[in-house]
Protein backbone atom coordinates (compact mmCIF):
# COMPACT_ATOMS: atom_id res chain seq x y z
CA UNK A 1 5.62 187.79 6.50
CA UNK A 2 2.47 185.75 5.56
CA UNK A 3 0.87 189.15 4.71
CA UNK A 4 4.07 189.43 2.02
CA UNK A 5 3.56 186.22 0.98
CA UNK A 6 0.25 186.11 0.21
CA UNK A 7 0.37 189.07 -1.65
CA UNK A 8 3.24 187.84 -3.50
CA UNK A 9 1.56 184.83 -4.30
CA UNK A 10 -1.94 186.67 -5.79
CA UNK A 11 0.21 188.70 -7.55
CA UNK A 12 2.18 186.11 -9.15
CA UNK A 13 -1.30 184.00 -10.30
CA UNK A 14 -3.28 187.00 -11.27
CA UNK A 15 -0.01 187.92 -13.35
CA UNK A 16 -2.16 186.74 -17.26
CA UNK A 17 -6.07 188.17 -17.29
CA UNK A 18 -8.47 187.42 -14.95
CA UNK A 19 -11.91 185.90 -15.41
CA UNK A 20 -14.44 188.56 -14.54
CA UNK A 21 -15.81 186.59 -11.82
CA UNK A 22 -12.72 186.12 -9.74
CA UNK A 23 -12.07 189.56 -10.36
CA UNK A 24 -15.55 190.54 -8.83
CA UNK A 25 -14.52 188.52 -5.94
CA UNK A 26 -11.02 189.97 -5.40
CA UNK A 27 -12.20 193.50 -5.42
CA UNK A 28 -15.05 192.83 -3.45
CA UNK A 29 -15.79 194.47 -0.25
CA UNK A 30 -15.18 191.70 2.11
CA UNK A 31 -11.49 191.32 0.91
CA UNK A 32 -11.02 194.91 0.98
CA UNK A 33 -12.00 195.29 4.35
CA UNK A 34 -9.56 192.11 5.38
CA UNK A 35 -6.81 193.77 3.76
CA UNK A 36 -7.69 196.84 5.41
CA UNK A 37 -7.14 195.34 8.87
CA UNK A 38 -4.26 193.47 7.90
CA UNK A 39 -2.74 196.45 6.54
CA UNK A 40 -3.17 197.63 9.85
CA UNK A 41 -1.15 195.24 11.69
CA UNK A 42 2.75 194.96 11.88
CA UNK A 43 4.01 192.35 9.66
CA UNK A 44 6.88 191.31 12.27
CA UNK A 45 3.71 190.12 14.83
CA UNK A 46 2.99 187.44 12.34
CA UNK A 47 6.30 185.82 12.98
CA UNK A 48 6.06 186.27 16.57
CA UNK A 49 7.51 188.45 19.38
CA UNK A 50 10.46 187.52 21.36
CA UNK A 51 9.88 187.62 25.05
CA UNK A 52 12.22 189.95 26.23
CA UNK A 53 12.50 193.82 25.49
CA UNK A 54 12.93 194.82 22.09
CA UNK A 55 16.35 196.09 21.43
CA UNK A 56 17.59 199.04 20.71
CA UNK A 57 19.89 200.34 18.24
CA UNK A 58 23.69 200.81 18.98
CA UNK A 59 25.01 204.20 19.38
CA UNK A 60 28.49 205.89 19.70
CA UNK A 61 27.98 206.57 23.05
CA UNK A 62 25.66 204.33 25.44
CA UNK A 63 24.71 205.73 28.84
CA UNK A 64 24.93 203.27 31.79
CA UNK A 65 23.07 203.66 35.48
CA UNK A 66 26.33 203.65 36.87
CA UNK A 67 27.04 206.43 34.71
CA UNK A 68 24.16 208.73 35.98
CA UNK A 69 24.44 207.49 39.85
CA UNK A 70 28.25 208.63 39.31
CA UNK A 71 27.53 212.31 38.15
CA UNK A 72 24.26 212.42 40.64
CA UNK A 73 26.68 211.83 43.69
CA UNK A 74 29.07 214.02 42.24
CA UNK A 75 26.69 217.66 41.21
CA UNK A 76 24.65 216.74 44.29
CA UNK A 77 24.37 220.54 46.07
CA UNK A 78 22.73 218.44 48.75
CA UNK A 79 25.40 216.19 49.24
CA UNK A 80 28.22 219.15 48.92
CA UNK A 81 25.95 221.15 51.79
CA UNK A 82 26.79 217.89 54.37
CA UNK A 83 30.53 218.39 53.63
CA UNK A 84 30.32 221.58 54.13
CA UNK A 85 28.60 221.22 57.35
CA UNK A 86 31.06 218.54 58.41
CA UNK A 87 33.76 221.39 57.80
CA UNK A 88 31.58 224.04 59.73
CA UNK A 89 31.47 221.68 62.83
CA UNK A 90 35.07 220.91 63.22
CA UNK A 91 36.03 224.67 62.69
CA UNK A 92 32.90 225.09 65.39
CA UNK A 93 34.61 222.98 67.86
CA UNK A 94 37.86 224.62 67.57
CA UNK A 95 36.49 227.94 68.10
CA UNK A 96 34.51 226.22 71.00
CA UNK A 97 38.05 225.24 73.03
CA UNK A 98 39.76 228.27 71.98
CA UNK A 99 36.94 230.00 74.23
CA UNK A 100 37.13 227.76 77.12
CA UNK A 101 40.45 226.74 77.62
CA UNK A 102 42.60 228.99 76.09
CA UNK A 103 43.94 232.60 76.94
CA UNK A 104 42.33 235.37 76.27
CA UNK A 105 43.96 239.00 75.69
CA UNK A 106 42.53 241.70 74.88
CA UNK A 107 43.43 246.19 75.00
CA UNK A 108 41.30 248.44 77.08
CA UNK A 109 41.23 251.61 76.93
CA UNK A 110 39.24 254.34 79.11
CA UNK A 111 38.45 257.79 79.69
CA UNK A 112 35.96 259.86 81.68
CA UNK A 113 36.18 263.38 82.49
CA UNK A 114 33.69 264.83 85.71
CA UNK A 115 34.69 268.27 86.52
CA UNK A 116 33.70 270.51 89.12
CA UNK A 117 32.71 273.82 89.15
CA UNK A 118 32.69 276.63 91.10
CA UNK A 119 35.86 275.07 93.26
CA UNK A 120 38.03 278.00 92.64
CA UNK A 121 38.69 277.52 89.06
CA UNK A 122 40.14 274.05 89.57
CA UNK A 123 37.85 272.01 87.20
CA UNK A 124 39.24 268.31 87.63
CA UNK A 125 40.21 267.03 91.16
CA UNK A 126 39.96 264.07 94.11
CA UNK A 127 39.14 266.87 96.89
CA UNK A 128 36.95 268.85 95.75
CA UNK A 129 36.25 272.04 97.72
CA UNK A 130 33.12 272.27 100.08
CA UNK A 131 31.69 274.75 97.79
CA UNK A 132 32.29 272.83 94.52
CA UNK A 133 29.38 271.58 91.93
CA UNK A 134 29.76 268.22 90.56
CA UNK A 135 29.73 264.34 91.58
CA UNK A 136 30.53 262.32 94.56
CA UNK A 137 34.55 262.41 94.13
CA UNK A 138 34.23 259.35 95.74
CA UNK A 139 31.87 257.42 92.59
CA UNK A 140 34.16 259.13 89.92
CA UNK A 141 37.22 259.81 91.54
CA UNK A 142 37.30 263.32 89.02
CA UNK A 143 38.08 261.08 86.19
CA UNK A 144 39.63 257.91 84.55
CA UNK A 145 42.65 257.58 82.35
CA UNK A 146 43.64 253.47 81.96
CA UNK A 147 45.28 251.93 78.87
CA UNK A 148 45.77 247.89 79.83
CA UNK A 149 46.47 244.94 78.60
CA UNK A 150 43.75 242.13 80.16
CA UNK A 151 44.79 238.60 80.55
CA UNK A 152 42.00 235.98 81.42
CA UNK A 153 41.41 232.36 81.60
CA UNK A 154 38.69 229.81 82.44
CA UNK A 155 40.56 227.54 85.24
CA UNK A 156 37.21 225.24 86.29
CA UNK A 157 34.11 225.55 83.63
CA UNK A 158 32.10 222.62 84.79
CA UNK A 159 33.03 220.51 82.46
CA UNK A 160 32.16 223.19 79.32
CA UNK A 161 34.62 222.14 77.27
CA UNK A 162 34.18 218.45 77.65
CA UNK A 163 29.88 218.80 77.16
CA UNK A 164 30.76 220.73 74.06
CA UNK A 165 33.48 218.61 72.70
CA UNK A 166 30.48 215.66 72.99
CA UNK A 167 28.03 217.61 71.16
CA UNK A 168 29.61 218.57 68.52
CA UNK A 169 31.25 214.79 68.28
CA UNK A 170 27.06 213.41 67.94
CA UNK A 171 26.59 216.70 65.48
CA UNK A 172 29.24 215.12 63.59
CA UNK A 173 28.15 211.77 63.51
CA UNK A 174 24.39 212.80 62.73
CA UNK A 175 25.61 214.87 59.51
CA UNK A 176 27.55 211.78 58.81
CA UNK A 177 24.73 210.24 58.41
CA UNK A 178 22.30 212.53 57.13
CA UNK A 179 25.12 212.60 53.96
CA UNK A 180 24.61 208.81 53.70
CA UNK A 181 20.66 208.76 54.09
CA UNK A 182 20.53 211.94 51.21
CA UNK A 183 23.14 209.66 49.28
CA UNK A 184 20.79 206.70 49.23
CA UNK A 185 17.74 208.66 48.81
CA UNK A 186 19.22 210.25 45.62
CA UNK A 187 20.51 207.22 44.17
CA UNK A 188 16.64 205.28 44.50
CA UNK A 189 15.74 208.68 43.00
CA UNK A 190 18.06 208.19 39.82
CA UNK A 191 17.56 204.68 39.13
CA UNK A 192 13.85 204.80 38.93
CA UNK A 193 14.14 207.78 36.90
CA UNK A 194 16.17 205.79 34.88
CA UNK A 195 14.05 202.76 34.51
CA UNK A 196 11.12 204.69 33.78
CA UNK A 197 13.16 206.22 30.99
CA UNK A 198 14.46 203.19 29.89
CA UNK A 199 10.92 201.64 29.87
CA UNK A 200 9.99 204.70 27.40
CA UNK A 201 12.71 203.93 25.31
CA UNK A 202 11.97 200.65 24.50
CA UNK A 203 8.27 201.79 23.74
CA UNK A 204 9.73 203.67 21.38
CA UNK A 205 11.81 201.16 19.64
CA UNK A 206 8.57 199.34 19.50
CA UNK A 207 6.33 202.11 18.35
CA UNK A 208 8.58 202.74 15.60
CA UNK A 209 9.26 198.82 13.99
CA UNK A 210 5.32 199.21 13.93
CA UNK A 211 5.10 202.09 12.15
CA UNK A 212 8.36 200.52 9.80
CA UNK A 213 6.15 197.42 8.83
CA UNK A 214 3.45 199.65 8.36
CA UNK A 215 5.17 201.63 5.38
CA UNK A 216 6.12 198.68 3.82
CA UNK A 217 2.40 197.24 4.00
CA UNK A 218 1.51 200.61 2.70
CA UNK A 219 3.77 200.10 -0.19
CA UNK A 220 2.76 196.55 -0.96
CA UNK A 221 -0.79 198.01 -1.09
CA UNK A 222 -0.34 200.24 -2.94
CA UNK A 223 1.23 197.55 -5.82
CA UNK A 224 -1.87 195.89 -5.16
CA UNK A 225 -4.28 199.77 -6.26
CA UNK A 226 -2.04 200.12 -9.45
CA UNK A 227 -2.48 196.76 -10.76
CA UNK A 228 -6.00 196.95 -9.78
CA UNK A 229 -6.92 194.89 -7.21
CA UNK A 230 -7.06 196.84 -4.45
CA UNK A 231 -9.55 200.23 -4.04
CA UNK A 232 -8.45 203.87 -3.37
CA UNK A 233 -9.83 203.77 -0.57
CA UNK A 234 -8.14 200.99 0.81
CA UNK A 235 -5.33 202.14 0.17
CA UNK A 236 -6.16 205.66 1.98
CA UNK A 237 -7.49 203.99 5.13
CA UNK A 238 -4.21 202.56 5.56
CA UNK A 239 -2.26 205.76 4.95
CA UNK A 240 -4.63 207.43 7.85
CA UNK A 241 -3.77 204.29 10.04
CA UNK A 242 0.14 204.70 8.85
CA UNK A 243 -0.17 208.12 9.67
CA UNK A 244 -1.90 207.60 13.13
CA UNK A 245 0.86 205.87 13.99
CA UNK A 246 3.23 208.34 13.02
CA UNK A 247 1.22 210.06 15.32
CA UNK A 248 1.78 208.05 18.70
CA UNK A 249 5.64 207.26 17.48
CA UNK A 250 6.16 211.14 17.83
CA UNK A 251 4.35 211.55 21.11
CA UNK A 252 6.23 208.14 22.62
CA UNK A 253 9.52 210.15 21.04
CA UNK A 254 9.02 213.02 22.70
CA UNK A 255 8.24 211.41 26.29
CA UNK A 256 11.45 209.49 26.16
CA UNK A 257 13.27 213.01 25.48
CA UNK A 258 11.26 214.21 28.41
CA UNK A 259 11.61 211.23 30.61
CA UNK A 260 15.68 211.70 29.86
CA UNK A 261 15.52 215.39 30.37
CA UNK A 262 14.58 215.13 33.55
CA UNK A 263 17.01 212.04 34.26
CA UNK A 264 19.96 214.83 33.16
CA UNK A 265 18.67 217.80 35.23
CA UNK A 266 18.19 215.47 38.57
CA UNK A 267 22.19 214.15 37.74
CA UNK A 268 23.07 217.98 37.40
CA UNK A 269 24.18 216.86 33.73
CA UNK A 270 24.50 219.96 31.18
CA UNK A 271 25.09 218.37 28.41
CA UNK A 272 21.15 216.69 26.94
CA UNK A 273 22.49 214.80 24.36
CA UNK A 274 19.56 212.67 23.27
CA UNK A 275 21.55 209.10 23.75
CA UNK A 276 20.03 205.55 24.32
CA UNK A 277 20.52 203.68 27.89
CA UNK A 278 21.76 200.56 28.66
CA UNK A 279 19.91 197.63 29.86
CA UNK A 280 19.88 197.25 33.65
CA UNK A 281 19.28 193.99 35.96
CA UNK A 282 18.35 194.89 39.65
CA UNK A 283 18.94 191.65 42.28
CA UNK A 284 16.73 191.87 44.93
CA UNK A 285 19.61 191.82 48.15
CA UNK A 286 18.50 191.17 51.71
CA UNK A 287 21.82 191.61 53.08
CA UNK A 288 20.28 194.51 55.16
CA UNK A 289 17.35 194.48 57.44
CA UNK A 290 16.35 198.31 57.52
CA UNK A 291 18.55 198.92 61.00
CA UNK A 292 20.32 201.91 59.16
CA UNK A 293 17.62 203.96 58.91
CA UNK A 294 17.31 203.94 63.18
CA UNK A 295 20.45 204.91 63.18
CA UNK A 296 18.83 208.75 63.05
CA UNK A 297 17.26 207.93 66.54
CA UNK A 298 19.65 207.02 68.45
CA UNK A 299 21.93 209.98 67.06
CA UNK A 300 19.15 211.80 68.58
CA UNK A 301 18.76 210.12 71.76
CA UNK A 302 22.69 210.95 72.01
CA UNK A 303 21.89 214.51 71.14
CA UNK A 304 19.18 215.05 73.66
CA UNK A 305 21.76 213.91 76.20
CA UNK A 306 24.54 215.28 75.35
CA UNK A 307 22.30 218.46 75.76
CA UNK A 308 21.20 217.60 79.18
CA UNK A 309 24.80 217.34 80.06
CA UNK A 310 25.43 220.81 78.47
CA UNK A 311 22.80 222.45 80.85
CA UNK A 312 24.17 220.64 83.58
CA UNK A 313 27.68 222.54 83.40
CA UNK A 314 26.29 225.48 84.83
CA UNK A 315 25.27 224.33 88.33
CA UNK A 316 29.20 223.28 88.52
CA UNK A 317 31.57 226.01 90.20
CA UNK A 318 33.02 228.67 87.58
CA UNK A 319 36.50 229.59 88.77
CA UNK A 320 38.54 232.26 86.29
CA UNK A 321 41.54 234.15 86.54
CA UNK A 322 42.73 237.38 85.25
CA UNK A 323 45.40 240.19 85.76
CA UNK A 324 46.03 243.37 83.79
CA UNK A 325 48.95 245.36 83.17
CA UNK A 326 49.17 249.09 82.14
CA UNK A 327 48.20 252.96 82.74
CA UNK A 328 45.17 253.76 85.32
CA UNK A 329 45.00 257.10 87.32
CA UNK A 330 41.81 259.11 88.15
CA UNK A 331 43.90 262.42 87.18
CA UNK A 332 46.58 264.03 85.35
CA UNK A 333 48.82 265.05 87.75
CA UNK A 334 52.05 262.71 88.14
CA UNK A 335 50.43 260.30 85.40
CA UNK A 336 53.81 258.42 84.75
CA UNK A 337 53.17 257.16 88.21
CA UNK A 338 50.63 255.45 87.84
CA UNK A 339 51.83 252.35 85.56
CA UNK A 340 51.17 249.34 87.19
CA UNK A 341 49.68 245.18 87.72
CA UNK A 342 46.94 243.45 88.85
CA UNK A 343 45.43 240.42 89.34
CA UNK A 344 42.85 238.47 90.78
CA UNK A 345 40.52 235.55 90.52
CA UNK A 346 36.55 234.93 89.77
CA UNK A 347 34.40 232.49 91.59
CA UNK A 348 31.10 231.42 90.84
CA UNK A 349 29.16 228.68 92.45
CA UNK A 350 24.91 228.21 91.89
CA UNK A 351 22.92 227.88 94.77
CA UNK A 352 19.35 228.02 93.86
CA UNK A 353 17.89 228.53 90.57
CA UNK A 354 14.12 228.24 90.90
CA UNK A 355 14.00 224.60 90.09
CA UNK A 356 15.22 225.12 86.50
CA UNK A 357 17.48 222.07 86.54
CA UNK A 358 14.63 219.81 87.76
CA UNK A 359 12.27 221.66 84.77
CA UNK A 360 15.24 220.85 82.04
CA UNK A 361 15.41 217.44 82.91
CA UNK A 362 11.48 216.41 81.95
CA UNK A 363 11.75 218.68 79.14
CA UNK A 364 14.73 216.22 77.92
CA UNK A 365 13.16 212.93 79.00
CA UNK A 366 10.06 213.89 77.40
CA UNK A 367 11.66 214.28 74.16
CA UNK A 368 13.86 211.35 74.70
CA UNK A 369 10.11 209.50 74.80
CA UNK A 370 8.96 210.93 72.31
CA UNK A 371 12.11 209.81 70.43
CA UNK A 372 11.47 206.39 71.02
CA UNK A 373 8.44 206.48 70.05
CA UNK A 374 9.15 207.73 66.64
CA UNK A 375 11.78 204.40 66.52
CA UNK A 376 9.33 201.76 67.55
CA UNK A 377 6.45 203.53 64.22
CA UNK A 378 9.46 203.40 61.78
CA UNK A 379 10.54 199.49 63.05
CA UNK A 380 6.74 198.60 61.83
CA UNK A 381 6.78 200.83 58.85
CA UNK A 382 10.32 199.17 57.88
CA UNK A 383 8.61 195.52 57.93
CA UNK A 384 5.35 196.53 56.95
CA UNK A 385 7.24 198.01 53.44
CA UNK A 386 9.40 195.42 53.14
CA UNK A 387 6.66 192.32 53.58
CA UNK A 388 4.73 194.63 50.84
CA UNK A 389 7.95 195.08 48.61
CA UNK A 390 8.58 190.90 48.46
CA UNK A 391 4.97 190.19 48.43
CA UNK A 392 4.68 192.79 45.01
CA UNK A 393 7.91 191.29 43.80
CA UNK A 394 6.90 187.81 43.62
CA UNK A 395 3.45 188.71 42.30
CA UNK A 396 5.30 190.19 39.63
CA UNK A 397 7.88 187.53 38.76
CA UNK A 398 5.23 185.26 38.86
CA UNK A 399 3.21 187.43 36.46
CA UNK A 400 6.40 187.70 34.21
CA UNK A 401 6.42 183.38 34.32
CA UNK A 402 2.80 183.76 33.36
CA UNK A 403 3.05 186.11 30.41
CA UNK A 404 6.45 183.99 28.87
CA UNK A 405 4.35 180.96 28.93
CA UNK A 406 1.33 182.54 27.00
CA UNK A 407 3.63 184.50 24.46
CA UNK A 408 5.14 181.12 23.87
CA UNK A 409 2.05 179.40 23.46
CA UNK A 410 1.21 182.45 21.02
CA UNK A 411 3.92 181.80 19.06
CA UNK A 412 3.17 178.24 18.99
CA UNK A 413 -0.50 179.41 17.80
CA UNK A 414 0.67 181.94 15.21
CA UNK A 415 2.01 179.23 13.37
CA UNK A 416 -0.41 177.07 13.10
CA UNK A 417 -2.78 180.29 12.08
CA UNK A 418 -0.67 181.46 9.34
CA UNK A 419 -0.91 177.50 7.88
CA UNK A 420 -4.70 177.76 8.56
CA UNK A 421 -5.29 181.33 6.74
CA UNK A 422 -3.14 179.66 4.00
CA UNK A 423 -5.80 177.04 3.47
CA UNK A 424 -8.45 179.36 4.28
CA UNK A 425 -9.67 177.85 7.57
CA UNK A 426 -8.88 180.70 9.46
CA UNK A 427 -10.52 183.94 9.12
CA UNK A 428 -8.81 187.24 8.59
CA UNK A 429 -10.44 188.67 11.48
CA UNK A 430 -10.07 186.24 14.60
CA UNK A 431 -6.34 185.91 12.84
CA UNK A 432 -6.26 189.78 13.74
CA UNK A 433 -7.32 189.43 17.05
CA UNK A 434 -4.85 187.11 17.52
CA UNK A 435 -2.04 190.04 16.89
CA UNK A 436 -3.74 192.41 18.56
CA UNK A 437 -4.04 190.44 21.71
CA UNK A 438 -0.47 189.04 21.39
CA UNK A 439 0.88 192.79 21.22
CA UNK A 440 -1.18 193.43 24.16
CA UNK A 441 0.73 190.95 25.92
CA UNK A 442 3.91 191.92 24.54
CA UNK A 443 3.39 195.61 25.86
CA UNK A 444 2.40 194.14 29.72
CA UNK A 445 4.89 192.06 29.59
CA UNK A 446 7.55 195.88 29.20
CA UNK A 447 5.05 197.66 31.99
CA UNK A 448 5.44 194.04 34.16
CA UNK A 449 9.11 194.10 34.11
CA UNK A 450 9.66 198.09 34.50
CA UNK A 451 7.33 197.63 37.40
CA UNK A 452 9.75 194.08 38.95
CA UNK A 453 12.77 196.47 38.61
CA UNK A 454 11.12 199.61 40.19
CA UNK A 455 10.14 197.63 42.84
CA UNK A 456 13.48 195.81 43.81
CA UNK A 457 14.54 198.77 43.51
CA UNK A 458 12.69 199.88 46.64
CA UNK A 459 13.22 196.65 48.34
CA UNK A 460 16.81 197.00 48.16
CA UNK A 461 16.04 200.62 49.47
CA UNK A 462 14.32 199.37 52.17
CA UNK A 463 17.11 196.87 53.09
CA UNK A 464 19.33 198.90 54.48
């Protein structure tokens, strides 16, 4: 507003005619090259910055984080996949005690002709003459005609059902939580996506009041041109500056479209609507201490054992009954005779396998090892993240203490400069490079606390 002022001010006292000395001076190029850079800065930096973000304007419609986490979780094909998984398993496990514990029945049906020749003319027979052409009557019997109806059952199984029942329980539990894990993972994904965009937006809130006070500064030069105390060419330096800026307003526009593209397509959103995003606080929370995430290896460590004991069921005694019911002759002759039942039992008990069992059971203590091996790395990755996560943190709060102090004691010098280039014991220039370094500050001070969210954002992550 000083800029206004004094403008105001040599407008209103150069209002009658001027000597031409003072006029000389005005016009000269020293003042025209202080106006120049003046012109160039944003009038609102004279009256000081506040220290938090900028706001934004107030649409209809204001998109939240919970928002966007909501319709993530909900268009997730990732997440949908574990359900349907989950589904698959239970349906799995049904089909798996259907097959070893309940009945089976089934139709058979069989036919095989073996003639004879040269027995007289008599092609199918048990008693073949001596003479006759054909095979053993006593592997084929001349024939087989059998229409049954089979009935079996697994009685002992070695515990089949049981090791299967067990497996698919730790399947279940592991896609359990391999949903939660992808859950979590896609919800870190959104939010920094979303405080990334939101940092964007604010630059271009920012980018745009500076182009704003630049117009007007335009404007108030060129009042300045037409009543002759300012050049052309001031005046068109200031235009390529205002237009410069146009410049980097557009690009910083069209990154925050990008930036909220892209938060859309990962939230399986359809609708881009170009709409502005709420401002978000993050708490740090150490309610968790990263356990979750070993939660994966002991679901493995069940799975390698409940494998084990799925090998194992083989080297237990395999007992199964079955009868059958139905048609089964060798020839045609007095075929309605030959309806009839049987039945009968299967036993099966492993004596020696080649050492195979022995063989299994490294094979599944060796990836049990490795398996805790894995757990004891991701214990010291856990702490080693989260001891980086505070340590950043804190660095950056304390950065964020740092930078309110100086913007306050900028404010506090702003002041006193706009008194002092009043009186004319401040210099355009070093007055200038006290806006230009106090909008440098302004603009860490956005990258400082995008970075502080961003980054309890991943400690929270990590505090599982």
């Amino acid at each position: 507003m000083f800029f206004v002022y004094a403008l105001s001010g040599i407008l209103r006292n150069t209002s009658g005619a001027l000597s031409s000395s003072v006029f000389r001076l005005i016009t000269s190029g020293w003042l025209r090259f202080m106006l120049l850079l003046l012109c160039s800065t944003p009038i609102s930096m004279a009256q000081g910055i506040p220290a938090q973000p900028l706001p934004v304007q107030s649409p209809s419609v204001r998109r939240t984080l919970d928002f966007f986490l909501s319709a993530a979780t909900e268009n997730a094909p990732s997440l949908r996949d574990y359900q349907n998984q989950l589904k698959i398993n239970t349906l799995e496990q049904r089909i798996n005690e259907a097959q070893h514990e309940g009945l089976r029945v089934w139709l058979s049906g069989d036919y095989l002709l073996a003639p004879f020749f040269n027995n007289h003319g008599v092609f199918v027979t048990t008693t073949p003459s001596p003479e006759a052409i054909g095979y053993d009557a006593g592997l084929t019997n001349g024939g087989l005609y059998s229409a049954l109806v089979n009935v079996e059952r697994d009685i002992l199984n070695g515990g089949m059902t049981a090791a299967l029942s067990r497996q698919s329980a730790v399947k279940d539990e592991t896609l359990r939580y391999g949903y939660e894990l992808e859950k979590r993972n896609l919800l870190k994904q959104i939010t920094d996506q979303y405080i990334v965009t939101l940092q964007r937006q604010l630059q271009v809130r920012l980018s745009q009041e500076s182009t704003d006070n630049l117009h007007e500064q335009l404007q108030l030069t060129g009042a300045l041109v037409q009543k002759g105390l300012s050049s052309a060419r001031d005046y068109l330096l200031l235009k390529i500056e205002t237009e410069g800026r146009e410049m980097e307003q557009r690009d910083a526009a069209q990154q925050y479209r990008s930036s909220l593209r892209q938060l859309y397509a990962a939230c399986g959103i359809s609708d881009t609507t170009m709409e502005e995003l709420e401002a978000v606080a993050i708490a740090p929370s150490e309610t968790g201490d990263g356990s979750t995430f070993l939660r994966k290896f002991e679901l493995d460590s069940l799975a390698a054992a409940a494998g084990q004991v799925l090998s194992e069921t083989k080297y237990a005694p395999q007992l199964r009954v079955f009868a059958n019911s139905g048609l089964n002759a060798v020839e045609l002759h007095s075929m309605e005779r030959k309806f009839g039942v049987s039945a009968g039992f299967s036993l099966t008990l492993p004596l020696f396998d080649g050492g195979q069992r022995e063989l299994t059971q490294q094979q599944n203590m060796l990836a049990r090892s490795s398996i805790a091996d894995y757990r004891r790395h991701t214990v010291q990755m856990i702490r080693i993240q989260r001891d980086d996560s505070r340590e950043r943190l804190h660095s950056l709060q304390r950065t964020l203490r740092e930078l309110a102090t100086q913007i306050s004691d900028y404010n506090g010098i702003l002041d006193l400069s706009v008194r002092q280039l009043r009186d004319g014991s401040l210099s355009m220039i070093d007055y200038l490079s006290l806006m230009r370094g106090f909008i440098d500050i302004r603009k860490r001070e956005i990258d400082t606390r995008t970075a502080a969210l961003l980054e309890t954002n991943t400690l929270n992550y990590w505090s599982w």
